[in-house]
C-alpha atoms as a PDB file:
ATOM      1  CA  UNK A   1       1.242  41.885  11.471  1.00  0.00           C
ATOM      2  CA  UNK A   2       1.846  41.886   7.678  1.00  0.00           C
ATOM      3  CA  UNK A   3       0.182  38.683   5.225  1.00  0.00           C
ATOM      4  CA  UNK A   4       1.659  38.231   2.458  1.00  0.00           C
ATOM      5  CA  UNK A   5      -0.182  36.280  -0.280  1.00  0.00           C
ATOM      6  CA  UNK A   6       0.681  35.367  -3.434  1.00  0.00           C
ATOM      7  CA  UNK A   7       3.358  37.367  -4.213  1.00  0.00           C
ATOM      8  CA  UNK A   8       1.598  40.485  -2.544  1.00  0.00           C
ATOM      9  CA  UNK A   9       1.712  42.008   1.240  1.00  0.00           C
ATOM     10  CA  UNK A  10      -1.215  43.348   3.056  1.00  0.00           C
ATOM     11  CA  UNK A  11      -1.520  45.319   6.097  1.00  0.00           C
ATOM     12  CA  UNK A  12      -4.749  44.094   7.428  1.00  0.00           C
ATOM     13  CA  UNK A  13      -6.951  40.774   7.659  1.00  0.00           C
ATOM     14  CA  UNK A  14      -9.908  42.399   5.606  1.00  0.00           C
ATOM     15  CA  UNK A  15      -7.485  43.507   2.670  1.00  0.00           C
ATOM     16  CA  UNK A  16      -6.049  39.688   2.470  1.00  0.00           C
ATOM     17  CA  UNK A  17      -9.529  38.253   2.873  1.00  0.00           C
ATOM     18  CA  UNK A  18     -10.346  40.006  -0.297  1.00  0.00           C
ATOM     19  CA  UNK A  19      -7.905  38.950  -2.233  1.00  0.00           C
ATOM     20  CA  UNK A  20      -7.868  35.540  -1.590  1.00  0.00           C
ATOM     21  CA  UNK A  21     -11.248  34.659  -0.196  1.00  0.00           C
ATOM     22  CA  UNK A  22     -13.627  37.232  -2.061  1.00  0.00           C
ATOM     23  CA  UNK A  23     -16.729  35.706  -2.687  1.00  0.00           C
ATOM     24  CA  UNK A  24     -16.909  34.196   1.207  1.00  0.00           C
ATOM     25  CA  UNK A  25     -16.417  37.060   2.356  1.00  0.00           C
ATOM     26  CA  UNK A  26     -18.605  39.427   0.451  1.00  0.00           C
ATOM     27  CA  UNK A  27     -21.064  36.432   1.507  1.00  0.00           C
ATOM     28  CA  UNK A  28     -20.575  36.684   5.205  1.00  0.00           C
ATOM     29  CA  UNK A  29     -20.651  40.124   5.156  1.00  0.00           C
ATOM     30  CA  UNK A  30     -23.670  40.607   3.507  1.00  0.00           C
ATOM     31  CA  UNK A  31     -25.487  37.790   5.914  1.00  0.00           C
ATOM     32  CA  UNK A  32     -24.434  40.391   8.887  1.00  0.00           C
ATOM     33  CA  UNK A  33     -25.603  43.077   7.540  1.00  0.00           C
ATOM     34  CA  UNK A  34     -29.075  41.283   6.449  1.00  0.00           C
ATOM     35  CA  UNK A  35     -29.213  40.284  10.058  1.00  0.00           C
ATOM     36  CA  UNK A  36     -28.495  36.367   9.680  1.00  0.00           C
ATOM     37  CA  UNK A  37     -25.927  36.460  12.339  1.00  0.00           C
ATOM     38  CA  UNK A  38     -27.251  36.558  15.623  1.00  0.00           C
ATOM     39  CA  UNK A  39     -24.410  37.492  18.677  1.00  0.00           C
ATOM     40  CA  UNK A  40     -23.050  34.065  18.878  1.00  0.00           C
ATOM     41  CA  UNK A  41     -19.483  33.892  17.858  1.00  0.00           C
ATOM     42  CA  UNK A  42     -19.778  30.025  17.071  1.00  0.00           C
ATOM     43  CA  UNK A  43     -19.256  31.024  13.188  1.00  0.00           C
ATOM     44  CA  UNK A  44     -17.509  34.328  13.230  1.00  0.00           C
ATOM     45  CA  UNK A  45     -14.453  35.561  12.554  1.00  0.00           C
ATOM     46  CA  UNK A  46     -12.422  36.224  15.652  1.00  0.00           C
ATOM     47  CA  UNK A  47      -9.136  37.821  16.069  1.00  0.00           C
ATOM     48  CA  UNK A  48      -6.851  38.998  19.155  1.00  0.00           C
ATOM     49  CA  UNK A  49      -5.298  41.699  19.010  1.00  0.00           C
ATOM     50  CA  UNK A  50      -1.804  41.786  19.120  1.00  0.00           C
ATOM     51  CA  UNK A  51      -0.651  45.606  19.521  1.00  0.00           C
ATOM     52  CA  UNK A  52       0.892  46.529  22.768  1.00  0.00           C
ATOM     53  CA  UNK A  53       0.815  43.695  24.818  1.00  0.00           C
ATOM     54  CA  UNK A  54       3.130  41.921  26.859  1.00  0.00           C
ATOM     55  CA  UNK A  55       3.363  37.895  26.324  1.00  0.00           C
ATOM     56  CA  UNK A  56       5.485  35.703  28.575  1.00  0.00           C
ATOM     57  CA  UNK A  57       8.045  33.634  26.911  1.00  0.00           C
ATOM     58  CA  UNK A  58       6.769  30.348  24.870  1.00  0.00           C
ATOM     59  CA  UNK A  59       2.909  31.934  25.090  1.00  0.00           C
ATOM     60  CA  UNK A  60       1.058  31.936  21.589  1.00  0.00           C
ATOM     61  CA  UNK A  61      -1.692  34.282  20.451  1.00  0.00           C
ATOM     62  CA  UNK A  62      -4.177  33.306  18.349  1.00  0.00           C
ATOM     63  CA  UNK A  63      -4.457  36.348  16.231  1.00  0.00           C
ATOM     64  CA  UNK A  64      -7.374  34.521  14.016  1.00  0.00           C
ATOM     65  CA  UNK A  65     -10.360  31.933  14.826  1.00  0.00           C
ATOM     66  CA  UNK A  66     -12.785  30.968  12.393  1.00  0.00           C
ATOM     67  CA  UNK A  67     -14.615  27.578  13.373  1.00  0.00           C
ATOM     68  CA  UNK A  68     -16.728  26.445  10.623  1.00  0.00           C
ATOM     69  CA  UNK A  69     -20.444  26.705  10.637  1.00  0.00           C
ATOM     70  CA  UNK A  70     -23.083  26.185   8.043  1.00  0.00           C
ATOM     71  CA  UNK A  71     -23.388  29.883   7.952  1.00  0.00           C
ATOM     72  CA  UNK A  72     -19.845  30.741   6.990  1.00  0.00           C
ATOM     73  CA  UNK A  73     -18.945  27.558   4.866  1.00  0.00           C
ATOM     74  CA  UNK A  74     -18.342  29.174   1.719  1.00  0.00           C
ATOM     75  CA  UNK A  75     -15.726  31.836   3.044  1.00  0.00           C
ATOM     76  CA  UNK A  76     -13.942  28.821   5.581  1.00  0.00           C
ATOM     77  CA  UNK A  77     -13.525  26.224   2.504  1.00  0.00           C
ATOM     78  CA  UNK A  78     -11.852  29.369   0.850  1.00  0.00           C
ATOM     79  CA  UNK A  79      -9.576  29.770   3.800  1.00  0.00           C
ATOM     80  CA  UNK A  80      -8.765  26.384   4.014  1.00  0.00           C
ATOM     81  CA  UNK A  81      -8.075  25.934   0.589  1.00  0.00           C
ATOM     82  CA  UNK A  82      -5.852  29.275   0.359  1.00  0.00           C
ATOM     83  CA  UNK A  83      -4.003  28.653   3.738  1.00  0.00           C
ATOM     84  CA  UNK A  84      -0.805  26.931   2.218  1.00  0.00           C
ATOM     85  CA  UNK A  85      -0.017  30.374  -0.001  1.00  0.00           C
ATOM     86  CA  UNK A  86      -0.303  32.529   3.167  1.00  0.00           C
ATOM     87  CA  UNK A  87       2.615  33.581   5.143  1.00  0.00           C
ATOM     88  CA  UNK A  88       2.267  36.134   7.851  1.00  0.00           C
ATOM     89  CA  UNK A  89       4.991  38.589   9.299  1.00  0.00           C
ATOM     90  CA  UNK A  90       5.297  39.518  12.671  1.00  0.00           C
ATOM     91  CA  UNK A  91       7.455  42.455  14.416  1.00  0.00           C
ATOM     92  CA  UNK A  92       7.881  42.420  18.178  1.00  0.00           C
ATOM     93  CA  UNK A  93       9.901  44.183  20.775  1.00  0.00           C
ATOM     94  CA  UNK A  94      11.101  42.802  23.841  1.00  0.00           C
ATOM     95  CA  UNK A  95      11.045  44.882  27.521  1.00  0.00           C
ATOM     96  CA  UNK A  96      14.927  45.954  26.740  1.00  0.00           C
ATOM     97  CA  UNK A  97      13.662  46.926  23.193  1.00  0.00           C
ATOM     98  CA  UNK A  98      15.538  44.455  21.446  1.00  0.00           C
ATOM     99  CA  UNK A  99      13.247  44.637  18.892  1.00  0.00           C
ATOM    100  CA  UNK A 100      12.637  41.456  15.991  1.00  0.00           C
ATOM    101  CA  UNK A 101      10.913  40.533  12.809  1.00  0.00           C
ATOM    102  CA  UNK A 102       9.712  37.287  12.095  1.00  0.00           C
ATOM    103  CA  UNK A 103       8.293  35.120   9.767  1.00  0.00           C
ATOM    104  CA  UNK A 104       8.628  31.970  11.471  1.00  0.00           C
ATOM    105  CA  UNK A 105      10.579  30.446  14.201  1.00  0.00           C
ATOM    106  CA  UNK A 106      13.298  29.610  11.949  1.00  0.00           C
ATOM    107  CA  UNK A 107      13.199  33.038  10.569  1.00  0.00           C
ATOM    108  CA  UNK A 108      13.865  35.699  13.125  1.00  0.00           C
ATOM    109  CA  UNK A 109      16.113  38.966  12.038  1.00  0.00           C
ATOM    110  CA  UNK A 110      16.956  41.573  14.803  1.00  0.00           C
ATOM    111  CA  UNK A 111      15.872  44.839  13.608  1.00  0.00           C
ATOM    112  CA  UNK A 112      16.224  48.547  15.568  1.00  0.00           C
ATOM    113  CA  UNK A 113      12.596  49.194  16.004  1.00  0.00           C
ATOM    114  CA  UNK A 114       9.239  48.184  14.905  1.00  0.00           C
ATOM    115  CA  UNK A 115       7.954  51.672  13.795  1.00  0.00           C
ATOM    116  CA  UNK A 116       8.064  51.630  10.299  1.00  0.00           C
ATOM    117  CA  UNK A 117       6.613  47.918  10.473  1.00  0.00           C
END
């Protein structure tokens, strides 16, 4: 999975939460590591992965949750407000290896492999 965000690509959720949603997330991530958070995942960020696995036809993943709490306010108003200059790319094989990229449903190119994605 590849976000791209104004203008720039990144490989990983942490690298595009810093550039768009910096100060929430330096917030968040210093309440964890002051011990704010307890083990409820009522205000933290969750994502599925979505590496090797095989999804039926019309099934969705949701590769990122993030209700909003009074503890993570700051970084989910960021999100929210940042959402509309996000687009996220998505590579994906089927079981004959007909392999796609995506960036939408009405955006789908056949491509030989995902490797290099």
């Amino acid at each position: 999975m590849k976000y791209h965000y104004l203008d720039q690509s990144y490989h990983s959720l942490y690298d595009f939460l810093l550039a768009c949603c910096t100060s929430g997330f330096q917030e968040m991530n210093q309440r964890v590591k002051e011990g704010a958070f307890n083990d409820s995942v009522e205000y933290a960020i969750i994502t599925a992965s979505t590496n090797h696995i095989i999804l039926p036809a019309n099934e969705l993943v949701d590769a990122l949750t993030l209700n909003r709490h009074a503890l993570n306010a700051n970084l989910w108003d960021q999100i929210n407000r940042e959402r509309w200059k996000l687009s996220v790319e998505v590579c994906y094989c089927s079981l004959l290896q007909d392999c796609y990229k995506s960036k939408g449903i009405d955006s789908i190119i056949e491509v030989s492999s995902c490797d290099d994605f």
